[in-house]
C-alpha atoms as a PDB file:
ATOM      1  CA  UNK A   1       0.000   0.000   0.000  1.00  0.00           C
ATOM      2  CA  UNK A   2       1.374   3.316  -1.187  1.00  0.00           C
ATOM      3  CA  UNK A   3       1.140   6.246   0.926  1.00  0.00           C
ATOM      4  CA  UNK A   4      -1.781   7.887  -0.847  1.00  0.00           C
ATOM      5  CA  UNK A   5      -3.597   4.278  -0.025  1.00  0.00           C
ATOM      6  CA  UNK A   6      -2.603   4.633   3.832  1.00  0.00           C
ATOM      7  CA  UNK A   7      -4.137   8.356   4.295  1.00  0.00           C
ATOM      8  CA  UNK A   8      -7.126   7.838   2.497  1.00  0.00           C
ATOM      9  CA  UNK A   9      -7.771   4.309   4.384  1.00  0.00           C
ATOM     10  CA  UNK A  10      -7.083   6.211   8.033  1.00  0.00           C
ATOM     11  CA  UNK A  11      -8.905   9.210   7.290  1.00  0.00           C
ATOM     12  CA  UNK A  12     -11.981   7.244   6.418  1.00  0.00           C
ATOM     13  CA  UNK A  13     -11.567   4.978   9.307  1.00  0.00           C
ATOM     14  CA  UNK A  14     -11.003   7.905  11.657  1.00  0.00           C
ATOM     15  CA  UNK A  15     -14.205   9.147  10.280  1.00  0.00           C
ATOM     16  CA  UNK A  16     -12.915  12.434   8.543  1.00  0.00           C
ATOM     17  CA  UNK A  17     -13.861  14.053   5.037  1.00  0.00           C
ATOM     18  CA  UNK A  18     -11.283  15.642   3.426  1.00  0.00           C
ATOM     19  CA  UNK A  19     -12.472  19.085   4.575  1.00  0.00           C
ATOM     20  CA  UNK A  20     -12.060  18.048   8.256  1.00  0.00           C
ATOM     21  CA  UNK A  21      -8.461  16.484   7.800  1.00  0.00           C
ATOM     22  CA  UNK A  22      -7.483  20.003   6.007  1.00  0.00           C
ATOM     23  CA  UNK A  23      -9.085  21.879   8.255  1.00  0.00           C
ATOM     24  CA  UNK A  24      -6.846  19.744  11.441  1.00  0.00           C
ATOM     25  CA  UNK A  25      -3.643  20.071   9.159  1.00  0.00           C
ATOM     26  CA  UNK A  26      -4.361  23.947   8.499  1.00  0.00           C
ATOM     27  CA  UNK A  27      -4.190  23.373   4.599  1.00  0.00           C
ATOM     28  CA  UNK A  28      -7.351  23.768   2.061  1.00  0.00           C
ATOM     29  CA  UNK A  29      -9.298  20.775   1.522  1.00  0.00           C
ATOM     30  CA  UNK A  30      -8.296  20.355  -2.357  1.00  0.00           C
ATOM     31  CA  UNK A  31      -4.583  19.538  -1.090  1.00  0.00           C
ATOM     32  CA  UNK A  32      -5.503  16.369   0.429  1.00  0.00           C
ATOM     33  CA  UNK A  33      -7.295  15.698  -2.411  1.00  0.00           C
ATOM     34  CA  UNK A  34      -3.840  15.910  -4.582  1.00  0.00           C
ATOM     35  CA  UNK A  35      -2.198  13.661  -1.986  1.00  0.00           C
ATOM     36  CA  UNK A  36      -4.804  11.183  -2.080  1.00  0.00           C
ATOM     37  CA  UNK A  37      -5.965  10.759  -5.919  1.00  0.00           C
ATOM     38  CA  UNK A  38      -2.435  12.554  -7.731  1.00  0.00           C
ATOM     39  CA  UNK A  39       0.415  10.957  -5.247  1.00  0.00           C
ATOM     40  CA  UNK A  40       1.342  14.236  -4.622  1.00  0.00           C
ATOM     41  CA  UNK A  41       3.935  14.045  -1.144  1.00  0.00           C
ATOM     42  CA  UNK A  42       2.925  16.780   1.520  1.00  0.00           C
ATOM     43  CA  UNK A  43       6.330  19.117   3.075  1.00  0.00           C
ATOM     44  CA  UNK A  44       8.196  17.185   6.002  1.00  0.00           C
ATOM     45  CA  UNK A  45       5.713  20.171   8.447  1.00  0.00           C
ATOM     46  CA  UNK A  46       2.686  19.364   6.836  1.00  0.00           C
ATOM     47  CA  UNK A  47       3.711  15.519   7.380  1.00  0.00           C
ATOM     48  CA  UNK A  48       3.708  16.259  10.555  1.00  0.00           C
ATOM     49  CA  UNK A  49       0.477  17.827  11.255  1.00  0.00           C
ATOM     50  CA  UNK A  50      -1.321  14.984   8.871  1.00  0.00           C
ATOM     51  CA  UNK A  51       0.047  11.550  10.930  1.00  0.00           C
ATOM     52  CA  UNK A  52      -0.778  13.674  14.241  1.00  0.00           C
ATOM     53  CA  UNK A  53      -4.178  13.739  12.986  1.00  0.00           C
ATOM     54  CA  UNK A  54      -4.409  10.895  12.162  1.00  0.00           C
ATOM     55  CA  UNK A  55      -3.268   9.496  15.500  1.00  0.00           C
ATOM     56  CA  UNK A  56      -0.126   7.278  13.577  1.00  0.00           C
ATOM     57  CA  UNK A  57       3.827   8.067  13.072  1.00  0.00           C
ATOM     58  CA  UNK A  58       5.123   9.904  10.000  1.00  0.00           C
ATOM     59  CA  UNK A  59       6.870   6.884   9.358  1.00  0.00           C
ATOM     60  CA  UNK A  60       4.175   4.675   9.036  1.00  0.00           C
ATOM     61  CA  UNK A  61       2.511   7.175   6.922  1.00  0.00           C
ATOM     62  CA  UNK A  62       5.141   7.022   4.660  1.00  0.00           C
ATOM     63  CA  UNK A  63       6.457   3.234   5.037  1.00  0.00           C
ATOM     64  CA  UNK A  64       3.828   1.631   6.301  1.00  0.00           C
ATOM     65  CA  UNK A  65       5.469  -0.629   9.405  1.00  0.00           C
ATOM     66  CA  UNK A  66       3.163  -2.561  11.284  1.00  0.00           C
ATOM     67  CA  UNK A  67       6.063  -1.964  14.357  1.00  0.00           C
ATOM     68  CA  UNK A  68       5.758   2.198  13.283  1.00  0.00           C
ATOM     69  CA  UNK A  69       1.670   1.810  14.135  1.00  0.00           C
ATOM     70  CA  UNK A  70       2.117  -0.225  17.075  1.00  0.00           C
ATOM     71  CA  UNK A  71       4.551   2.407  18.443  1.00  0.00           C
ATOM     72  CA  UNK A  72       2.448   5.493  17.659  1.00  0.00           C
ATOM     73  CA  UNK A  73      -0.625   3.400  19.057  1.00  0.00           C
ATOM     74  CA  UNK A  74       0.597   2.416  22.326  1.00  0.00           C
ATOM     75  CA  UNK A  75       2.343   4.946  24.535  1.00  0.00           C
ATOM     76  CA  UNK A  76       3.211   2.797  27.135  1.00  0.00           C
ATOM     77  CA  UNK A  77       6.556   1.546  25.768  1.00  0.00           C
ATOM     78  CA  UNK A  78       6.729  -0.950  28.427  1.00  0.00           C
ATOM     79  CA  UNK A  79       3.538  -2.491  27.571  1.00  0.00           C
ATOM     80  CA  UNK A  80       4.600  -2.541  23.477  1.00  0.00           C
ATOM     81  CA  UNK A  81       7.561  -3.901  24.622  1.00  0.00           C
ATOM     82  CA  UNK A  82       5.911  -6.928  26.507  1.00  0.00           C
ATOM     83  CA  UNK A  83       3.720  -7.040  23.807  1.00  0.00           C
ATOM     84  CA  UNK A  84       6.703  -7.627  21.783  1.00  0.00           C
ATOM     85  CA  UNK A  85       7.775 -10.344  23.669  1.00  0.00           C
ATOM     86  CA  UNK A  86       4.796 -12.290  23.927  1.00  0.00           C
ATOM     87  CA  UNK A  87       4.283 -12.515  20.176  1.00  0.00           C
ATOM     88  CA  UNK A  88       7.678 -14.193  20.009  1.00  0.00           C
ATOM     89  CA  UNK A  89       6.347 -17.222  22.643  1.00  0.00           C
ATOM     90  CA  UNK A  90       4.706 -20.516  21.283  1.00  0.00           C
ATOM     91  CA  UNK A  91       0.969 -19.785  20.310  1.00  0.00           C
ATOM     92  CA  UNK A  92       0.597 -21.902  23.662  1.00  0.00           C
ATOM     93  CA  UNK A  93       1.937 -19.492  25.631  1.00  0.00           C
ATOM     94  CA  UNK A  94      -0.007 -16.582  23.494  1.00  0.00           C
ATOM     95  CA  UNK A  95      -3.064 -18.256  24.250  1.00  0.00           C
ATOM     96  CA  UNK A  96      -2.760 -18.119  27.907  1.00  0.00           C
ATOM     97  CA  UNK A  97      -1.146 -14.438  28.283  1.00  0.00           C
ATOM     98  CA  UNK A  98      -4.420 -13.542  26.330  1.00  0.00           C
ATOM     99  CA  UNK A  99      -6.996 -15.643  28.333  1.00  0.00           C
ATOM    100  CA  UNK A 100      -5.477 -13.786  31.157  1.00  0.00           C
ATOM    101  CA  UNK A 101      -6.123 -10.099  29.396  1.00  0.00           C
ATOM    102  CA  UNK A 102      -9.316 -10.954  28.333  1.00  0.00           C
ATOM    103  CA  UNK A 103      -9.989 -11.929  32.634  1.00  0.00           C
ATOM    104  CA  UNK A 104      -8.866  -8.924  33.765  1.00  0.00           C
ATOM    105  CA  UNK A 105     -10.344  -6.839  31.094  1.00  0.00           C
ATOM    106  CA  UNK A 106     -14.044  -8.464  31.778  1.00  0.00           C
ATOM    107  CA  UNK A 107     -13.302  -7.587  35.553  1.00  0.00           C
ATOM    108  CA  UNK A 108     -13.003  -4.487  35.377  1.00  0.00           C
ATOM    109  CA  UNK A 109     -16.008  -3.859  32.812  1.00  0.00           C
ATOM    110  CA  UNK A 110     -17.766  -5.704  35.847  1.00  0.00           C
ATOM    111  CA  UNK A 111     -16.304  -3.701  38.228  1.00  0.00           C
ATOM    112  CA  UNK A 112     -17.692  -0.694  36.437  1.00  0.00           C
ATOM    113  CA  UNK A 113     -21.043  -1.881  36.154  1.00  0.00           C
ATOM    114  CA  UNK A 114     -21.423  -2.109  39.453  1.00  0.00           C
ATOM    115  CA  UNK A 115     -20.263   1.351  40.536  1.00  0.00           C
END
């Protein structure tokens, strides 16, 4: 996926017209039209301002790394680090560590209910 691809797929899953991206980035709307439908490639500023929208890294913008998204995503390094790990075990292992997640996760929804 090119990066025209990648910011027309997040803007539409963020739930953003092209007016509303421009209008976060501080450019007019037809600009993100030329970046999504000409492959046009926005200044290293306006880069910036468009994968901060977005919520994702410049990088993956551009490149496209799963590892880029995860590390914009997550700001807890620790946690994508232990993440990181665990997708290296046996899918044994990964099974457990996410029966465990999902346990603590329905918990605490519980937990919240009943407040």
């Amino acid at each position: 996926m090119d990066f025209h691809q990648r910011l027309k797929q997040l803007r539409t899953e963020k739930g953003l017209s092209k007016g509303d991206l421009a209008t976060l980035v501080g450019v007019h709307y037809s600009q993100i039209g030329r970046y999504e439908e000409k492959g046009a490639t926005p200044s290293a500023d306006i880069m910036a301002k468009v994968s901060n929208a977005l919520g994702v890294s410049s990088d993956f913008l551009m490149s496209g790394s799963s590892d880029d998204l995860a590390d914009s995503s997550l700001t807890d390094k620790e946690l994508l680090n232990q993440f990181k790990a665990i997708e290296k075990m046996q899918d044994s292992d990964k099974t457990v560590v996410k029966t465990l997640i999902d346990a603590f996760i329905t918990k605490k929804k519980i937990q919240q209910l009943a407040i």
